[in-house]
N, C-alpha and C. Protein backbone atom coordinates (compact mmCIF):
# COMPACT_ATOMS: atom_id res chain seq x y z
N UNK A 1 -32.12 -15.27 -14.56
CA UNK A 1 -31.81 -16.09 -13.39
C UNK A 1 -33.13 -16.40 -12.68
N UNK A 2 -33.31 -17.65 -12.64
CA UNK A 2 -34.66 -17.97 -11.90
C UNK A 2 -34.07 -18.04 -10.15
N UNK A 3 -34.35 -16.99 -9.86
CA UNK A 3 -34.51 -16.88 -8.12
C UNK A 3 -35.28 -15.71 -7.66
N UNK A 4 -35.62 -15.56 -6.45
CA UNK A 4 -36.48 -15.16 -5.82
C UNK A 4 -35.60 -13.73 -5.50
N UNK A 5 -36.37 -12.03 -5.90
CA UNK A 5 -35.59 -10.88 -5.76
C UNK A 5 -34.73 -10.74 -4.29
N UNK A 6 -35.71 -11.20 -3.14
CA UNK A 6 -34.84 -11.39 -1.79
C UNK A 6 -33.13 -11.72 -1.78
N UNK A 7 -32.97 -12.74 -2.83
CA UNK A 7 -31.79 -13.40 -3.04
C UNK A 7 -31.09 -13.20 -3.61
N UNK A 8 -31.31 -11.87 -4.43
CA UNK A 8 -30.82 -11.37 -5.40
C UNK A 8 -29.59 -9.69 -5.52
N UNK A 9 -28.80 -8.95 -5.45
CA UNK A 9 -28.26 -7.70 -5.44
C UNK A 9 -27.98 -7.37 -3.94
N UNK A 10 -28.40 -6.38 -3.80
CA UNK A 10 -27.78 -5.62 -2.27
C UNK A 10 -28.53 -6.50 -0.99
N UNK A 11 -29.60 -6.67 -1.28
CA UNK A 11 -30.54 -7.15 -0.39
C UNK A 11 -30.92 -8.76 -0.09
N UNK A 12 -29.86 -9.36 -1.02
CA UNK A 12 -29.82 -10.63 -1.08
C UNK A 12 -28.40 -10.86 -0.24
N UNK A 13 -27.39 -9.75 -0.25
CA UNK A 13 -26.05 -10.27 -0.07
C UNK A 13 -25.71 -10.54 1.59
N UNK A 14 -25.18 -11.62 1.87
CA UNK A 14 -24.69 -11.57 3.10
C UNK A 14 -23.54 -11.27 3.99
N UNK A 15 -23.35 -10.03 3.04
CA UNK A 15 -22.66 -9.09 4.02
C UNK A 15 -23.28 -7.96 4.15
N UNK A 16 -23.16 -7.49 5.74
CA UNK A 16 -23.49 -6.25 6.19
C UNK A 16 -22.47 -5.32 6.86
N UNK A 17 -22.47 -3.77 6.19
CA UNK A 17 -22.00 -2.82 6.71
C UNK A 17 -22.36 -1.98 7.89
N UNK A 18 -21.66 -2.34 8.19
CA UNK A 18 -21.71 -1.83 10.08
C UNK A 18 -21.15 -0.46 10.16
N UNK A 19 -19.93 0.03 9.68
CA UNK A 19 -19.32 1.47 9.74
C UNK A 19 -18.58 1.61 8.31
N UNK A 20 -18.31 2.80 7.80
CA UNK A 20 -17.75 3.21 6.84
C UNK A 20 -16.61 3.97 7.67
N UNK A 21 -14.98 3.66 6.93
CA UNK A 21 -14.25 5.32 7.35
C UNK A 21 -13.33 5.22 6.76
N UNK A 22 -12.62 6.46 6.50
CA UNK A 22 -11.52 6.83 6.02
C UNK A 22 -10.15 6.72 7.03
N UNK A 23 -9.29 5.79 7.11
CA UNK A 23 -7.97 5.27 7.87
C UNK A 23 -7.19 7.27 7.54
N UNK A 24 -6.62 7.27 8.96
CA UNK A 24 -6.13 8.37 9.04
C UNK A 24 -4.85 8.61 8.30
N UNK A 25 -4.59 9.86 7.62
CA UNK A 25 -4.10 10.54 6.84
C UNK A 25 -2.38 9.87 7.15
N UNK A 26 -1.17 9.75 6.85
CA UNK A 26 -0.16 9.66 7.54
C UNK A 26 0.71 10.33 6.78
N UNK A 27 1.52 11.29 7.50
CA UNK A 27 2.68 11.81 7.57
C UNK A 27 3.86 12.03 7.58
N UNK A 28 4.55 12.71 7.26
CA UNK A 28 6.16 12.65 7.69
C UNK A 28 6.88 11.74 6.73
N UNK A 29 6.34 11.55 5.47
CA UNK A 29 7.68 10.55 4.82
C UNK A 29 8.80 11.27 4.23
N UNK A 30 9.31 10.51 3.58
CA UNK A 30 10.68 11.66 2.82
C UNK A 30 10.28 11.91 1.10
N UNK A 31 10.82 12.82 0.74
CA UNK A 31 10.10 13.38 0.00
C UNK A 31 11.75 13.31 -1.57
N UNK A 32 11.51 12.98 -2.09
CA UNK A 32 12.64 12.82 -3.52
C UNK A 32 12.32 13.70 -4.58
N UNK A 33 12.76 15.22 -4.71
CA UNK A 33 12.47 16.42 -5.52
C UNK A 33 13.27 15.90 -6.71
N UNK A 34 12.54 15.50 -7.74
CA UNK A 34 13.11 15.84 -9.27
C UNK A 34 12.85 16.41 -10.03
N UNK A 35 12.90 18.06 -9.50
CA UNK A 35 12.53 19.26 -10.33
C UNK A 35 13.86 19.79 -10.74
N UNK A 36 15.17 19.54 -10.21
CA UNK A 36 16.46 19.39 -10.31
C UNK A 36 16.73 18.85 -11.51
N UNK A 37 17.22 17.65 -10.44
CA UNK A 37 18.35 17.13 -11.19
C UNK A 37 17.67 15.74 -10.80
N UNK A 38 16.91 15.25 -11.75
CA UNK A 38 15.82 13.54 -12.09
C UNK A 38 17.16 12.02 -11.30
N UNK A 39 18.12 12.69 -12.32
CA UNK A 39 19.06 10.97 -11.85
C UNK A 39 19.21 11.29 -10.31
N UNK A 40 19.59 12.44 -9.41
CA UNK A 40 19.90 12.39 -8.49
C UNK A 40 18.72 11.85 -7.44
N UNK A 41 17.34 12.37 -8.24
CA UNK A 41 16.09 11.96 -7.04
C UNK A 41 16.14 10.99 -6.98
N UNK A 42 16.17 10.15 -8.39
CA UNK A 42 16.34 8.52 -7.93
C UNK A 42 17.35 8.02 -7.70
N UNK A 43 18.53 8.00 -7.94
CA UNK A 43 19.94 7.76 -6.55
C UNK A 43 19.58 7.62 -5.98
N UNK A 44 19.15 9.06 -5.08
CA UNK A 44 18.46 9.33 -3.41
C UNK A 44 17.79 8.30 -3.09
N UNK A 45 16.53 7.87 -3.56
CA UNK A 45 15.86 7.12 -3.49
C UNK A 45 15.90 5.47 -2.96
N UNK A 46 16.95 5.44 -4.43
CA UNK A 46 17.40 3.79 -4.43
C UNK A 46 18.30 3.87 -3.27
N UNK A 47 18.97 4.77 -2.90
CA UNK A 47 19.99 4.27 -1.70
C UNK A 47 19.49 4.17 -0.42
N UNK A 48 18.22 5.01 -0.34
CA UNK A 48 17.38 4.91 1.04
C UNK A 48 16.99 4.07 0.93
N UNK A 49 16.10 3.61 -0.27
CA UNK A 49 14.84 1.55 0.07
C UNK A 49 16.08 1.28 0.00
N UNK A 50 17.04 0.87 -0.32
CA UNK A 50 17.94 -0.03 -0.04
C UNK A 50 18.53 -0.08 1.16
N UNK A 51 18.70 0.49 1.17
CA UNK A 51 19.52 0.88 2.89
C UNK A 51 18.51 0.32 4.17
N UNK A 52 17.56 0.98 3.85
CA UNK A 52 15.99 0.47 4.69
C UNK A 52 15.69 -1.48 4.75
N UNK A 53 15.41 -1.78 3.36
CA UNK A 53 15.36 -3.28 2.78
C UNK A 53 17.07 -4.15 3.84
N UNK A 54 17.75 -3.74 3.54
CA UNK A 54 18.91 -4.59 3.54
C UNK A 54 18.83 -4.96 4.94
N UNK A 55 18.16 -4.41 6.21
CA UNK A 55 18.41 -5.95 7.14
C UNK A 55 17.15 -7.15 6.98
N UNK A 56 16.39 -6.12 5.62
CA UNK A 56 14.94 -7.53 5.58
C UNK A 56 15.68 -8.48 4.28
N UNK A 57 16.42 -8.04 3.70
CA UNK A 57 16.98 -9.05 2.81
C UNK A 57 17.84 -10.00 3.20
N UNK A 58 18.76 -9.34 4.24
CA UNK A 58 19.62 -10.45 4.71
C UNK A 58 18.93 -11.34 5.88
N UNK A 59 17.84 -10.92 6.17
CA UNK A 59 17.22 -12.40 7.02
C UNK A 59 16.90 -12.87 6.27
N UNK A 60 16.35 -12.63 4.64
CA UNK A 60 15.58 -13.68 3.56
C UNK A 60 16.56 -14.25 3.42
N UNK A 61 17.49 -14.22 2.96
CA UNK A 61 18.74 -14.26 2.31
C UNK A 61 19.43 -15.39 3.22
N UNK A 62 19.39 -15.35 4.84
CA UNK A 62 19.88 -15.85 5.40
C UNK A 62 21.61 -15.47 5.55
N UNK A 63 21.92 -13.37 5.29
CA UNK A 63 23.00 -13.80 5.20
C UNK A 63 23.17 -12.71 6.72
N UNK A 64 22.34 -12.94 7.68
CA UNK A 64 22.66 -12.09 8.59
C UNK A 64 21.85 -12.61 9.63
């Protein structure tokens, strides 16, 4: 590449990092054990996102 090293890799790029961080840890979700019984964790599962989803589907949906 014919250009000048200035213009080139870290020191060419025009973006600058101002702060680095790690977004805080979050907590408290629900937790689906299939050390049991596997079909039941995912039952569990599917009936909660669903249950959760279904008033965002029926505004897509337009049926609510």
């Amino acid at each position: 590449i014919e250009a000048s090293p200035e213009r080139l890799g870290l020191n060419g790029s025009p973006t600058s990092v101002v702060k680095i961080f790690a977004p805080p840890v979050r907590g408290g979700g629900m937790v689906f054990d299939s050390t049991e019984n596997k079909e039941q964790a995912v039952e569990d599962f599917l009936n909660t996102f669903l249950e959760k989803e279904k008033p965002l589907m029926e505004e897509l949906l337009g049926g609510g």
